[in-house]
Protein backbone atom coordinates (compact mmCIF):
# COMPACT_ATOMS: atom_id res chain seq x y z
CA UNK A 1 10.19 18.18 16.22
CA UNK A 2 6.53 19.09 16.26
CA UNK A 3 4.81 16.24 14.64
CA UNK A 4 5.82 13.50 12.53
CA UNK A 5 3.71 13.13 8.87
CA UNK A 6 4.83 10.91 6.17
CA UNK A 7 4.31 11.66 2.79
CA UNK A 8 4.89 9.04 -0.62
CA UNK A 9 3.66 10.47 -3.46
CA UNK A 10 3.24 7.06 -5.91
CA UNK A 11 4.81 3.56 -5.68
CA UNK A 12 4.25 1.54 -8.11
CA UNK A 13 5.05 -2.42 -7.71
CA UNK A 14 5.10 -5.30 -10.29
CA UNK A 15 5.29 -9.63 -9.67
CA UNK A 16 6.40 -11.63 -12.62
CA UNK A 17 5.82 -15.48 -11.32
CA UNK A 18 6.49 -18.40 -13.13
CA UNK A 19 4.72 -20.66 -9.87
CA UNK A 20 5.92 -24.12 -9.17
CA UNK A 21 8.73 -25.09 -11.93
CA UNK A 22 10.32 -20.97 -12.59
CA UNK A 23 10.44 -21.85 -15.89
CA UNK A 24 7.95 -21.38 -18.72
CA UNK A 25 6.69 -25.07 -20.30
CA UNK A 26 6.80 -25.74 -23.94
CA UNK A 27 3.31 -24.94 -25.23
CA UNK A 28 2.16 -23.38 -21.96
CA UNK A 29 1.50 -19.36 -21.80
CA UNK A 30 2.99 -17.90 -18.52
CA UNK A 31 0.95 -16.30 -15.72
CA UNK A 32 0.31 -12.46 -16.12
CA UNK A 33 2.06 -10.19 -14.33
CA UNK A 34 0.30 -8.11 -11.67
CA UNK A 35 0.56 -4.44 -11.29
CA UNK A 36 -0.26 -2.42 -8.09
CA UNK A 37 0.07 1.77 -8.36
CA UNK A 38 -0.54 3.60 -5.43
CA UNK A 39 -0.55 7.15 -5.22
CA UNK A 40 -0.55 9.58 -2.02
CA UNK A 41 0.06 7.74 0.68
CA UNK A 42 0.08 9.52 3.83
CA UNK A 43 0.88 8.86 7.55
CA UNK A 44 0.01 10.75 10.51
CA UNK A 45 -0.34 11.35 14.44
CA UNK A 46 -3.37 12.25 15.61
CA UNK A 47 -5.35 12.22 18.99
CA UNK A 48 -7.46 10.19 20.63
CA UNK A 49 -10.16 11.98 18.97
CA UNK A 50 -8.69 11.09 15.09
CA UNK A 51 -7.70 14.72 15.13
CA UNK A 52 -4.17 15.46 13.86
CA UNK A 53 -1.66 17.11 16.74
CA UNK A 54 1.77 17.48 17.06
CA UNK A 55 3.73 15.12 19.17
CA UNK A 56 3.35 16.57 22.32
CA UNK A 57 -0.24 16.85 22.35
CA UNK A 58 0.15 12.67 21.64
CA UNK A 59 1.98 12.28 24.53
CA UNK A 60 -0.20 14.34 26.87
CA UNK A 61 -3.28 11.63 26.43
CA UNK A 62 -0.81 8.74 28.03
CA UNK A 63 0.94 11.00 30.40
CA UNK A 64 0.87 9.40 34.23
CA UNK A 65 -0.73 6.37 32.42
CA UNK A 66 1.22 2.47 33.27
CA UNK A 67 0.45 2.05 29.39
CA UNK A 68 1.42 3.68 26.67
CA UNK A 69 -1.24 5.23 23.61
CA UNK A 70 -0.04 6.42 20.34
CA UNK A 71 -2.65 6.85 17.71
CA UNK A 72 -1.63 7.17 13.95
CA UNK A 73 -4.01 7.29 10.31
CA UNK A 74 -2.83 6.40 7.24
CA UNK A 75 -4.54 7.74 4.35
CA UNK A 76 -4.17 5.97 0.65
CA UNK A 77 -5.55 8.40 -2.31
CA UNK A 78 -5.66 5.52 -4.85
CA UNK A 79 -4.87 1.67 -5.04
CA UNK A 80 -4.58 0.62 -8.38
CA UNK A 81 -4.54 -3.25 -9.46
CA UNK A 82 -4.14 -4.76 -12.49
CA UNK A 83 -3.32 -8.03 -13.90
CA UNK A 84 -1.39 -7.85 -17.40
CA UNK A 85 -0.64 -11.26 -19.84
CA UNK A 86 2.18 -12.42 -20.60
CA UNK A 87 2.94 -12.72 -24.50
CA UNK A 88 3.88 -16.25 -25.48
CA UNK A 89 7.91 -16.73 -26.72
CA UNK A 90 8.03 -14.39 -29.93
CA UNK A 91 4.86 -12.66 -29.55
CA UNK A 92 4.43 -8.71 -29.06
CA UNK A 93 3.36 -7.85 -25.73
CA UNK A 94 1.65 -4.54 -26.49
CA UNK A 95 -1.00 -6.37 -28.44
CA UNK A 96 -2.70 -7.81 -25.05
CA UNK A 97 -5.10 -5.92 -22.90
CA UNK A 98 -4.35 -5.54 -19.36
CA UNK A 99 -7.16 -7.01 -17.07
CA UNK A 100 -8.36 -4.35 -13.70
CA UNK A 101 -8.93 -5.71 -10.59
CA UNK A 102 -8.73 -2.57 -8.52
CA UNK A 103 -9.34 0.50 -9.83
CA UNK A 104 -8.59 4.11 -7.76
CA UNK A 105 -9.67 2.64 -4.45
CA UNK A 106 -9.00 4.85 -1.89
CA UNK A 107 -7.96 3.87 1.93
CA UNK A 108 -8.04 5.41 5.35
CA UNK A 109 -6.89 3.21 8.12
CA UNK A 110 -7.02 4.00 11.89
CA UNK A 111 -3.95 2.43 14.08
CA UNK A 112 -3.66 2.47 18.13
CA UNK A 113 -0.56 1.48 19.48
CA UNK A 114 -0.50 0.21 22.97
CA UNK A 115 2.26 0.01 25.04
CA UNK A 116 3.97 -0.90 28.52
């Protein structure tokens, strides 16, 4: 194995809550739903430099070392958010307009792991 890279193409996640009591009140609209879609999510080794390398070039920078470096990136293409209503009992959903809170932000995170 010459390098490890991890590759997700979309995920896409959804919360229904009802909060406190789990069950819809008489009168009362439940809480929208929240949406998250994320798209091209990828995970990677690189060097101390941020430069992707296979695994043995990762080892090298730790090698005769007491303490152990690995460095990884994980890049996000998109993050999606969005917060849709819930219809009241016996109304049509497709009617309400979903509400954005994130729309196509993209991520690039930098991780050192450090170990004994």
């Amino acid at each position: 194995m010459s390098s490890i890279r991890v590759e997700i193409g979309e995920i896409h996640v959804s919360a229904e809550v009802l909060g406190f009591h789990k069950t819809a009140l008489v009168g009362e609209e439940p809480p929208p739903a929240l949406f998250f879609d994320i798209s091209n999510v990828c995970a990677y080794t690189t060097n101390e430099f941020w430069k992707v390398v296979d695994l043995k070039q990762a080892w090298q920078y730790s090698a005769g070392s007491p303490v152990f470096h690995m460095f990884r990136e994980v890049s996000i293409a998109s993050i999606s958010c969005f917060l849709l209503p819930q219809p009241p009992p016996g109304k049509d959903r497709v009617s309400l307009q979903p509400v954005t809170l994130i729309d196509d932000l993209s991520v690039k995170t930098r991780v050192t792991i450090k170990q004994k």
